[in-house]
PDB file of N, CA and C in Angstrom:
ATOM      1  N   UNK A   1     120.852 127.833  60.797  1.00  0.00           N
ATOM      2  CA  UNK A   1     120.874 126.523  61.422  1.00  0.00           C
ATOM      3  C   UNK A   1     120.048 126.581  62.691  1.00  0.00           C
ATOM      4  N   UNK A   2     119.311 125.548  63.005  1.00  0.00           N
ATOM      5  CA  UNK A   2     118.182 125.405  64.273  1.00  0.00           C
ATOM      6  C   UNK A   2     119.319 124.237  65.228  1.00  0.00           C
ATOM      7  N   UNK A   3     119.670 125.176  66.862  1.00  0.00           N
ATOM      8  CA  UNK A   3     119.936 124.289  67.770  1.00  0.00           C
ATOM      9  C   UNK A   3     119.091 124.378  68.960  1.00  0.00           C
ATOM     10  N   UNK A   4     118.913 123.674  69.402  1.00  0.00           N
ATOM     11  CA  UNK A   4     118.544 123.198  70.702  1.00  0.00           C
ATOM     12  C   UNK A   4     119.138 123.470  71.692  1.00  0.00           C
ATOM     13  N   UNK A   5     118.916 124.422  73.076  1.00  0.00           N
ATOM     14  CA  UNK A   5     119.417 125.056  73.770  1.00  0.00           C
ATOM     15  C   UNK A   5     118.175 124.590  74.929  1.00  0.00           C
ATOM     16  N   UNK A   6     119.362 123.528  76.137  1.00  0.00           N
ATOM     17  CA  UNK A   6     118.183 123.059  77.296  1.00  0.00           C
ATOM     18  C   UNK A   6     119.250 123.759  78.429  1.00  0.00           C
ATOM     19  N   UNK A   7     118.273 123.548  79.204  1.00  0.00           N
ATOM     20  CA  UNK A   7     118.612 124.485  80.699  1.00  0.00           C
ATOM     21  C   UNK A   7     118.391 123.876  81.915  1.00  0.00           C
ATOM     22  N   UNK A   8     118.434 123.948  82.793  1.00  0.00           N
ATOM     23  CA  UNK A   8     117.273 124.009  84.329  1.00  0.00           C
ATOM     24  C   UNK A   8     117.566 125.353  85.171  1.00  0.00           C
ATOM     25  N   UNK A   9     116.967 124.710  86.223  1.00  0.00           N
ATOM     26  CA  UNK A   9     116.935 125.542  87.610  1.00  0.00           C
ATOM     27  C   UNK A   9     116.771 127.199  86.587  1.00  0.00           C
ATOM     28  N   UNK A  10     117.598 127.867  87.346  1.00  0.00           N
ATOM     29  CA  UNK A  10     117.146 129.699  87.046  1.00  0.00           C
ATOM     30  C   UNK A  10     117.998 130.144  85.697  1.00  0.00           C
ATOM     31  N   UNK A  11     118.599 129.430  85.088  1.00  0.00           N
ATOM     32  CA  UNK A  11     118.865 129.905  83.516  1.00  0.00           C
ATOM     33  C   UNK A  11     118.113 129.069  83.238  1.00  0.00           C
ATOM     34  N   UNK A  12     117.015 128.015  83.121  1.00  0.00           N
ATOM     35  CA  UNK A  12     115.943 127.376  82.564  1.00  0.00           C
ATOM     36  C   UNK A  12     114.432 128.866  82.743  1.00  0.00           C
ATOM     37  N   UNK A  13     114.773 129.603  84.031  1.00  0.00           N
ATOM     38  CA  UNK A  13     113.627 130.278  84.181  1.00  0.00           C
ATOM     39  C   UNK A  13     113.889 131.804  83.192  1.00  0.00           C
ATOM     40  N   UNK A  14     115.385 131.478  82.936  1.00  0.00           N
ATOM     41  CA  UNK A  14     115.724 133.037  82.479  1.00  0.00           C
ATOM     42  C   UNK A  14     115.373 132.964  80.677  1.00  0.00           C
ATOM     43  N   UNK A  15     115.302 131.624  80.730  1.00  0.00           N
ATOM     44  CA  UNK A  15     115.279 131.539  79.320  1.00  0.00           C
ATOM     45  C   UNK A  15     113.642 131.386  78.682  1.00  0.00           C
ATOM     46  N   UNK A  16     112.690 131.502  79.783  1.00  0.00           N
ATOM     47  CA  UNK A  16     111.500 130.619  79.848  1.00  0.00           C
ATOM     48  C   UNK A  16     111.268 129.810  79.383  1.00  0.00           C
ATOM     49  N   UNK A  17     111.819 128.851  79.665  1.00  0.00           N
ATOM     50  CA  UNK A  17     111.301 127.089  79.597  1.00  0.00           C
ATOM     51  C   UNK A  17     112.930 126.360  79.594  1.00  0.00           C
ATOM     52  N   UNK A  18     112.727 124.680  80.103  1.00  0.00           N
ATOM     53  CA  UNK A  18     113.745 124.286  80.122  1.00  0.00           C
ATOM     54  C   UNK A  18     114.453 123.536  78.620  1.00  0.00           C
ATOM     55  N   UNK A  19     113.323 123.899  77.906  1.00  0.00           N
ATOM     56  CA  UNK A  19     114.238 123.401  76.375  1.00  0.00           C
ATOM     57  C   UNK A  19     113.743 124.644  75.301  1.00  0.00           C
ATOM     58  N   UNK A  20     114.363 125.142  74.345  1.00  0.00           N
ATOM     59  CA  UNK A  20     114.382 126.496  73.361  1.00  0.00           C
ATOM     60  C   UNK A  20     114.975 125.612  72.144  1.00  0.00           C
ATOM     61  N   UNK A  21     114.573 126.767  70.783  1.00  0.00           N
ATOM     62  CA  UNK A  21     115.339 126.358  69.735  1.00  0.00           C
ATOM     63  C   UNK A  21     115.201 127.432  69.339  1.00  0.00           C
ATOM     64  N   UNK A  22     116.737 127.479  68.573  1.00  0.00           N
ATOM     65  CA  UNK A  22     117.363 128.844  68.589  1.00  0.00           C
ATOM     66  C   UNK A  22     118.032 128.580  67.302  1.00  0.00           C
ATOM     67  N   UNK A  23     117.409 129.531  66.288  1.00  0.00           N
ATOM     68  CA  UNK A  23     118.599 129.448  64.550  1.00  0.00           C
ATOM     69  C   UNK A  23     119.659 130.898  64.641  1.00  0.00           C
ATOM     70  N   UNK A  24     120.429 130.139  64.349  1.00  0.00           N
ATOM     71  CA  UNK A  24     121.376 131.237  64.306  1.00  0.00           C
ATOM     72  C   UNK A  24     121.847 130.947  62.801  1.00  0.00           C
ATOM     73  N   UNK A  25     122.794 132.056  62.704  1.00  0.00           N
ATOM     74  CA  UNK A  25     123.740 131.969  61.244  1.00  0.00           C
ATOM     75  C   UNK A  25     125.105 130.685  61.770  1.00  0.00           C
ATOM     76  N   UNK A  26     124.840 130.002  59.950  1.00  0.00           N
ATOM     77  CA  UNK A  26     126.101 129.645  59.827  1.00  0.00           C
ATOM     78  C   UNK A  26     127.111 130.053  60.069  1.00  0.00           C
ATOM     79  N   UNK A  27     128.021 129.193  61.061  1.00  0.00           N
ATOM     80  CA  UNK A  27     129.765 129.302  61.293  1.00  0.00           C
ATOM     81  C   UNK A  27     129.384 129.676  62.582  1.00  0.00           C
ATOM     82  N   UNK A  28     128.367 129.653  63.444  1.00  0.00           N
ATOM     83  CA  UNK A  28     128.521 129.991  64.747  1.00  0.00           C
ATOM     84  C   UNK A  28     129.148 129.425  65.353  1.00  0.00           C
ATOM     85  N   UNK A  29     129.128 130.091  66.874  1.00  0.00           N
ATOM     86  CA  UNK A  29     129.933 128.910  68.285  1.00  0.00           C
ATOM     87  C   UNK A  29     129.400 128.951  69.356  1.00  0.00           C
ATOM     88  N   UNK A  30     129.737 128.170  70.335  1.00  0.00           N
ATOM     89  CA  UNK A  30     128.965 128.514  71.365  1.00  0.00           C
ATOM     90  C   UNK A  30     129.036 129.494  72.265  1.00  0.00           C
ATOM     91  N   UNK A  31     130.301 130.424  72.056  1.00  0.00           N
ATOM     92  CA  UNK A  31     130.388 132.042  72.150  1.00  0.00           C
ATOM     93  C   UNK A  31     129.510 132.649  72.062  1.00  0.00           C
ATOM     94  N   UNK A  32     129.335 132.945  70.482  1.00  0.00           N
ATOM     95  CA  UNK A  32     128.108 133.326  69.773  1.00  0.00           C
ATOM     96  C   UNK A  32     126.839 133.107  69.666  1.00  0.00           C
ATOM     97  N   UNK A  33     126.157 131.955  70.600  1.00  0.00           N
ATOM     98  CA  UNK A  33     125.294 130.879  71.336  1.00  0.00           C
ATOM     99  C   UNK A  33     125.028 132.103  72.500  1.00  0.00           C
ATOM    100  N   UNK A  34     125.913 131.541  73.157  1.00  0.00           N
ATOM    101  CA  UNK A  34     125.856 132.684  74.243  1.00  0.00           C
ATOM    102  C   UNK A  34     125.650 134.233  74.318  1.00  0.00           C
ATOM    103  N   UNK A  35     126.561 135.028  72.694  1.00  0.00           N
ATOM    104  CA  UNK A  35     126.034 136.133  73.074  1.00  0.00           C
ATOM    105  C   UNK A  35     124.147 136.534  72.350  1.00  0.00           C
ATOM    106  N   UNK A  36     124.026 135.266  71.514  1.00  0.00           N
ATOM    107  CA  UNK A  36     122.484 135.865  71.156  1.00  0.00           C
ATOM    108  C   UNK A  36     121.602 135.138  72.329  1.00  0.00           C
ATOM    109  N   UNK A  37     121.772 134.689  73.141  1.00  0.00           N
ATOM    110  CA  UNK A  37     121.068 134.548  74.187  1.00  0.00           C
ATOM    111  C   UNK A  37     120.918 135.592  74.910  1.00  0.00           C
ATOM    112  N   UNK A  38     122.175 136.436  75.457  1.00  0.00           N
ATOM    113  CA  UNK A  38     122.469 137.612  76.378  1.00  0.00           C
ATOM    114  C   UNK A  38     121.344 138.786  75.621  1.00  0.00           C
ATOM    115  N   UNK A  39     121.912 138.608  74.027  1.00  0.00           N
ATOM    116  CA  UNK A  39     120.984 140.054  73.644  1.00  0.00           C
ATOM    117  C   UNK A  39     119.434 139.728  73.470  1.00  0.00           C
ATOM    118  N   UNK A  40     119.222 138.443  73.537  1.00  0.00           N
ATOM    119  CA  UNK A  40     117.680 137.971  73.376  1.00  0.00           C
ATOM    120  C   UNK A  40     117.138 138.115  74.351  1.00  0.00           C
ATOM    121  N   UNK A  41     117.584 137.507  75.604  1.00  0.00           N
ATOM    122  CA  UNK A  41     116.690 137.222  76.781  1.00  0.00           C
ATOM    123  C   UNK A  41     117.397 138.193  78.180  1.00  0.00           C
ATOM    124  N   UNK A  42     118.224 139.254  77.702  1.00  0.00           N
ATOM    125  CA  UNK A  42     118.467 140.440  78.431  1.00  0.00           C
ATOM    126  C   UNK A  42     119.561 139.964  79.641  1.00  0.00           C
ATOM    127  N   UNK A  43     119.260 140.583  80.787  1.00  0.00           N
ATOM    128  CA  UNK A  43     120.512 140.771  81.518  1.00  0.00           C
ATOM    129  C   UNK A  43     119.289 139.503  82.804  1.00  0.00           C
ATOM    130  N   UNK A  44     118.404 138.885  82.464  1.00  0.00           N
ATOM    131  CA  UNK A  44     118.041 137.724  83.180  1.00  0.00           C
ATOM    132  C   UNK A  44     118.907 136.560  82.971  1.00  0.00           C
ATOM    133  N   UNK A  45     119.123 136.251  81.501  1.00  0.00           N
ATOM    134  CA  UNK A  45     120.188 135.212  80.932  1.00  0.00           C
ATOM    135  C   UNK A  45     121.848 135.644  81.206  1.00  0.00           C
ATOM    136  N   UNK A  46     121.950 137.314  80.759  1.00  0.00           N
ATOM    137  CA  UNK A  46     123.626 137.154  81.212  1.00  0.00           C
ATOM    138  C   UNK A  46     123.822 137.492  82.205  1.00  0.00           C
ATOM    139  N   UNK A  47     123.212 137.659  83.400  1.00  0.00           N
ATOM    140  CA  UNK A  47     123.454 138.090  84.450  1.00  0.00           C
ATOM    141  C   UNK A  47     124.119 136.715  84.995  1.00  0.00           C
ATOM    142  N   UNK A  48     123.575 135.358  84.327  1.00  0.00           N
ATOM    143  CA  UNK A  48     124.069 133.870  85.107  1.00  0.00           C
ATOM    144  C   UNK A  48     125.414 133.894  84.508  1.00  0.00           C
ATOM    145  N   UNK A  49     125.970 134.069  83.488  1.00  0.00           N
ATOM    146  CA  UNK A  49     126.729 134.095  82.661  1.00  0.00           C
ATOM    147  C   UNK A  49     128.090 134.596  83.049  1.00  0.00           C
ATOM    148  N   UNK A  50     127.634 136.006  82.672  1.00  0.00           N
ATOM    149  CA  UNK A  50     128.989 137.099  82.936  1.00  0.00           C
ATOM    150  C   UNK A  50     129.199 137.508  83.961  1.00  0.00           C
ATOM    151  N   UNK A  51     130.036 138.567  84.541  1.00  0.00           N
ATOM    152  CA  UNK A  51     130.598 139.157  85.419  1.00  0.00           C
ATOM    153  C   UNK A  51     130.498 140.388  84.567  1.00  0.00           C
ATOM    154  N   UNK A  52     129.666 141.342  85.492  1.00  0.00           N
ATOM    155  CA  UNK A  52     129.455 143.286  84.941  1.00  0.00           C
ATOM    156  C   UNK A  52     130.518 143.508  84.009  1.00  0.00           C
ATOM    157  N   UNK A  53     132.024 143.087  84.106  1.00  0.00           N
ATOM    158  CA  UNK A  53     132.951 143.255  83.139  1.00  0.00           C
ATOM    159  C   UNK A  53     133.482 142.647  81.652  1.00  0.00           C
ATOM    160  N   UNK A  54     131.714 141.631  81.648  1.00  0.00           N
ATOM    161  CA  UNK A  54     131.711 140.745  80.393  1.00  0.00           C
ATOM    162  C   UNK A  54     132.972 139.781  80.725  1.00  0.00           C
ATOM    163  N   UNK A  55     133.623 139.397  81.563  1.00  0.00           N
ATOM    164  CA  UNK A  55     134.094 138.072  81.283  1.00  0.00           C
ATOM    165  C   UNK A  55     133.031 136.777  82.066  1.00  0.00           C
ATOM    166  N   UNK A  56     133.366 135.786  81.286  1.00  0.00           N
ATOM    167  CA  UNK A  56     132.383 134.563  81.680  1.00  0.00           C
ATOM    168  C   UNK A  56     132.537 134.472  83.262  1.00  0.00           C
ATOM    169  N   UNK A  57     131.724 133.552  83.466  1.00  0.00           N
ATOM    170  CA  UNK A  57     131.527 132.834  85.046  1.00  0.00           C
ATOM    171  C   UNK A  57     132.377 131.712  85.197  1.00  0.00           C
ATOM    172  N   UNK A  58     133.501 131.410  84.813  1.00  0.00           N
ATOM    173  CA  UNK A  58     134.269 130.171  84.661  1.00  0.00           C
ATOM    174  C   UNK A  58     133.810 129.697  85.960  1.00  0.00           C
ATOM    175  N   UNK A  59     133.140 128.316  85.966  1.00  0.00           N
ATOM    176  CA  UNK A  59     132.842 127.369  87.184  1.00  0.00           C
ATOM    177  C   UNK A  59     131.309 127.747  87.771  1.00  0.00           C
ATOM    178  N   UNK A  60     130.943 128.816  87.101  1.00  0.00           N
ATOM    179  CA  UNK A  60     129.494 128.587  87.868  1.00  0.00           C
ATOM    180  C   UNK A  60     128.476 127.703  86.984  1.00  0.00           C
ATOM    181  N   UNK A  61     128.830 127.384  85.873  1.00  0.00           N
ATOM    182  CA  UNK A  61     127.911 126.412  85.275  1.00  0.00           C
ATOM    183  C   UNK A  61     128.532 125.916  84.190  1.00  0.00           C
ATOM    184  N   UNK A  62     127.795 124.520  83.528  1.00  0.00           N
ATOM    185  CA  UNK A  62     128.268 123.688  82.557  1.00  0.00           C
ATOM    186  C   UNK A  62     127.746 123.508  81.681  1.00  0.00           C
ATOM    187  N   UNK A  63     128.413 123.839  80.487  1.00  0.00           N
ATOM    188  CA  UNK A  63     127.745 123.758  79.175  1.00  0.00           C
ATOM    189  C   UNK A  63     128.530 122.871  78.344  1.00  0.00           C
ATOM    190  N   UNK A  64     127.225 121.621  77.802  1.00  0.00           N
ATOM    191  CA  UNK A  64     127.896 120.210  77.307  1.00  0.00           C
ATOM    192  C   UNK A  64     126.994 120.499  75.646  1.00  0.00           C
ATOM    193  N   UNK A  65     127.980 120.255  74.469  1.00  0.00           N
ATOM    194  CA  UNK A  65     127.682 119.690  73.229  1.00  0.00           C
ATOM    195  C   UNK A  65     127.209 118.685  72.937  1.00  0.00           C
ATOM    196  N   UNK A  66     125.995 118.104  72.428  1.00  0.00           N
ATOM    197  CA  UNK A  66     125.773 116.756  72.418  1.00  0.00           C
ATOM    198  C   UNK A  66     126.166 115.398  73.367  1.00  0.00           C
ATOM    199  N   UNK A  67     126.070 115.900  74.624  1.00  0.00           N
ATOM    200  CA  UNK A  67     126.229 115.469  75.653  1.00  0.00           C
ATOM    201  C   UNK A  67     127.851 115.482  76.137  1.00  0.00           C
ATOM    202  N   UNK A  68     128.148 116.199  75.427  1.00  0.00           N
ATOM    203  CA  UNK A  68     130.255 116.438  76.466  1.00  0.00           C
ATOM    204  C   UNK A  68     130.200 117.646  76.368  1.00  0.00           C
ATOM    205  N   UNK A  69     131.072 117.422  77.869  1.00  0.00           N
ATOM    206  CA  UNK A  69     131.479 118.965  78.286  1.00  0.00           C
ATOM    207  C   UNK A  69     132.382 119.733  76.915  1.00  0.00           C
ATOM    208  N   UNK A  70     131.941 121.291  76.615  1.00  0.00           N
ATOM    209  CA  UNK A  70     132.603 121.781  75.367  1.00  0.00           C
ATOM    210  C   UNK A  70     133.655 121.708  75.561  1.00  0.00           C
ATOM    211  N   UNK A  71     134.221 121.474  76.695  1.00  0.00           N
ATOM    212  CA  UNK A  71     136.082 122.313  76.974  1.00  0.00           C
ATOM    213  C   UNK A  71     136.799 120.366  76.398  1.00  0.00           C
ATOM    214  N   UNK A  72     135.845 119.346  76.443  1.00  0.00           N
ATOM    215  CA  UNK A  72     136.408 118.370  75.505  1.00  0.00           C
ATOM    216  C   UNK A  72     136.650 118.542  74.348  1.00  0.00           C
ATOM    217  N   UNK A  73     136.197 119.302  73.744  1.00  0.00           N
ATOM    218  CA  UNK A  73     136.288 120.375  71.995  1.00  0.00           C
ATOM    219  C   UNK A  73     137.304 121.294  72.471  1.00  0.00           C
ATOM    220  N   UNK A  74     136.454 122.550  72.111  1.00  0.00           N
ATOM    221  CA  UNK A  74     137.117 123.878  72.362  1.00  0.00           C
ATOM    222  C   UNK A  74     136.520 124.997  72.814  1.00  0.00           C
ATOM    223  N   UNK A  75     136.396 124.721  73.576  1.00  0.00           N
ATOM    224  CA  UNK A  75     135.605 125.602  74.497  1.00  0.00           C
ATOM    225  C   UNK A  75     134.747 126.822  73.910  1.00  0.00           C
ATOM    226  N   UNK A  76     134.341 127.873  74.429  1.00  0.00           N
ATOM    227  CA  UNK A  76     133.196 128.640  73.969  1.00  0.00           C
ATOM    228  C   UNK A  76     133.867 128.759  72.515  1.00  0.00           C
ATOM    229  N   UNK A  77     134.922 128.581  71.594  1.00  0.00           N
ATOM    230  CA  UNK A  77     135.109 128.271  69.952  1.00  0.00           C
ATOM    231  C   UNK A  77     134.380 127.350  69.277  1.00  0.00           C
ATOM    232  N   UNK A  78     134.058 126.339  70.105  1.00  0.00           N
ATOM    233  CA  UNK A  78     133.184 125.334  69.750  1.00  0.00           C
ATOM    234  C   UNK A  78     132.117 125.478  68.945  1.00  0.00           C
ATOM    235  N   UNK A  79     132.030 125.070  67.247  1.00  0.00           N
ATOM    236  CA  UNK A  79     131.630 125.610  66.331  1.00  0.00           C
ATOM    237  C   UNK A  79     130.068 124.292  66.665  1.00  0.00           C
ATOM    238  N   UNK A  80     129.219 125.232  66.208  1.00  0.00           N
ATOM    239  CA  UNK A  80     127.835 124.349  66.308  1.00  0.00           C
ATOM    240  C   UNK A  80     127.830 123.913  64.877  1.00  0.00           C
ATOM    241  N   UNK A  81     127.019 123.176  64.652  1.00  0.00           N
ATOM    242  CA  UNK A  81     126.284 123.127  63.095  1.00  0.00           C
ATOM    243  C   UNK A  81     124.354 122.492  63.531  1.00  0.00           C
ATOM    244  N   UNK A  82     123.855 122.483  62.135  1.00  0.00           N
ATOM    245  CA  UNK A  82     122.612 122.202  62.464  1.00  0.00           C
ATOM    246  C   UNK A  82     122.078 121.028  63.279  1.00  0.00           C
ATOM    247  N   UNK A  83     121.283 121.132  64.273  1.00  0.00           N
ATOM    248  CA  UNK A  83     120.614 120.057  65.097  1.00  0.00           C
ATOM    249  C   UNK A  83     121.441 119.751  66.290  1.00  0.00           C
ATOM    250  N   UNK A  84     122.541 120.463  66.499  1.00  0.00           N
ATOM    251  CA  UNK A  84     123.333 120.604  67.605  1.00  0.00           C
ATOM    252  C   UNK A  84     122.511 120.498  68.938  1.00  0.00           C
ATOM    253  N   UNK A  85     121.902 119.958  70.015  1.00  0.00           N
ATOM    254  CA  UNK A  85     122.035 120.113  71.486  1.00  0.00           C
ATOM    255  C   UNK A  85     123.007 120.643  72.336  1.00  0.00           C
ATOM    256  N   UNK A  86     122.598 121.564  73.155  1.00  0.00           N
ATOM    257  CA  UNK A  86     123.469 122.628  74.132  1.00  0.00           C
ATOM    258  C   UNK A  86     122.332 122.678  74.835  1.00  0.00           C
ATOM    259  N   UNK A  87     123.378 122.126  76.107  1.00  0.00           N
ATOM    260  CA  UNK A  87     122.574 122.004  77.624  1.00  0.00           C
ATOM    261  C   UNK A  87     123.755 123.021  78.493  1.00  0.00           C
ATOM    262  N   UNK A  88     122.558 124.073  79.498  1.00  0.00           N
ATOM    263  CA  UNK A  88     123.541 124.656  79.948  1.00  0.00           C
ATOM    264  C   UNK A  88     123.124 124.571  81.573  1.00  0.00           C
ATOM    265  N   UNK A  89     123.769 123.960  82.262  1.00  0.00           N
ATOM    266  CA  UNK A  89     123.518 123.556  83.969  1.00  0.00           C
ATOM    267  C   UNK A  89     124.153 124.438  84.502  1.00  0.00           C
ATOM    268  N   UNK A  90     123.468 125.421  85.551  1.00  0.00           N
ATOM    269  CA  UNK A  90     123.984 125.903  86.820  1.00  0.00           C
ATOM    270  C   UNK A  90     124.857 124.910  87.391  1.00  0.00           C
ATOM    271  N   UNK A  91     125.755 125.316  87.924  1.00  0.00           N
ATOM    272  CA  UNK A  91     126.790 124.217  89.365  1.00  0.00           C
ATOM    273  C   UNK A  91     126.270 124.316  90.713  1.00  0.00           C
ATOM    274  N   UNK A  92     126.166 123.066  90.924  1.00  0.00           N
ATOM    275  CA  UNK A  92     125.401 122.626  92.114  1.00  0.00           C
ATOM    276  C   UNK A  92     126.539 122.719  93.242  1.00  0.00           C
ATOM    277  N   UNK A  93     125.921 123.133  94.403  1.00  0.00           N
ATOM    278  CA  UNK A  93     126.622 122.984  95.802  1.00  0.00           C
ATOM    279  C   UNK A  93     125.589 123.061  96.448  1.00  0.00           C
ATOM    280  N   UNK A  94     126.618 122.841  97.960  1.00  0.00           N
ATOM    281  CA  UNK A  94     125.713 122.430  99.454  1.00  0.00           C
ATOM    282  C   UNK A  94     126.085 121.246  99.723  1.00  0.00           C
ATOM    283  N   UNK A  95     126.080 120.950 100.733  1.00  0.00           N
ATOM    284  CA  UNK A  95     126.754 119.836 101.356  1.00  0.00           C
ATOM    285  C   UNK A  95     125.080 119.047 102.770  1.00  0.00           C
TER     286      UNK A  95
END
């Protein structure tokens, strides 16, 4: 299956460019989204991601399914299918 994987700011640079398409195998998720990104585009992509101990970054960035946040689904279980969009935003601060 071919999804669409958009970005900005420095996971847009880690990924080189701010939009990718990415086939993965049937029955994926966006777990599994995530980890063939990590093993594709190295420790530039999971370095935004994880924590050295492989658990996620809960709150440093947002990743929406066809425009909703996944955790409206089920969070990184969130099963893709073909032509899926996955946008993944750094979290903004500064005041």
């Amino acid at each position: 299956m071919n999804v669409t994987v958009r970005s900005a700011m420095y996971i847009a640079e880690a990924l080189g460019g701010r939009k990718i398409e990415v086939e993965l195998d049937g029955g994926a998720d966006i777990a599994g989204l995530m980890l063939y990104l990590s093993e594709t585009y190295g420790e530039s992509f999971s370095s935004k991601i994880y924590f050295e101990d492989g658990s996620v970054k809960d709150g440093w960035f947002t990743v929406t399914l066809n425009g909703r946040n996944i955790f409206a689904y089920d969070g990184f279980g969130c099963p893709l299918k073909d032509g899926d969009d996955v946008l993944i935003l750094p979290a903004l601060s500064g005041g």
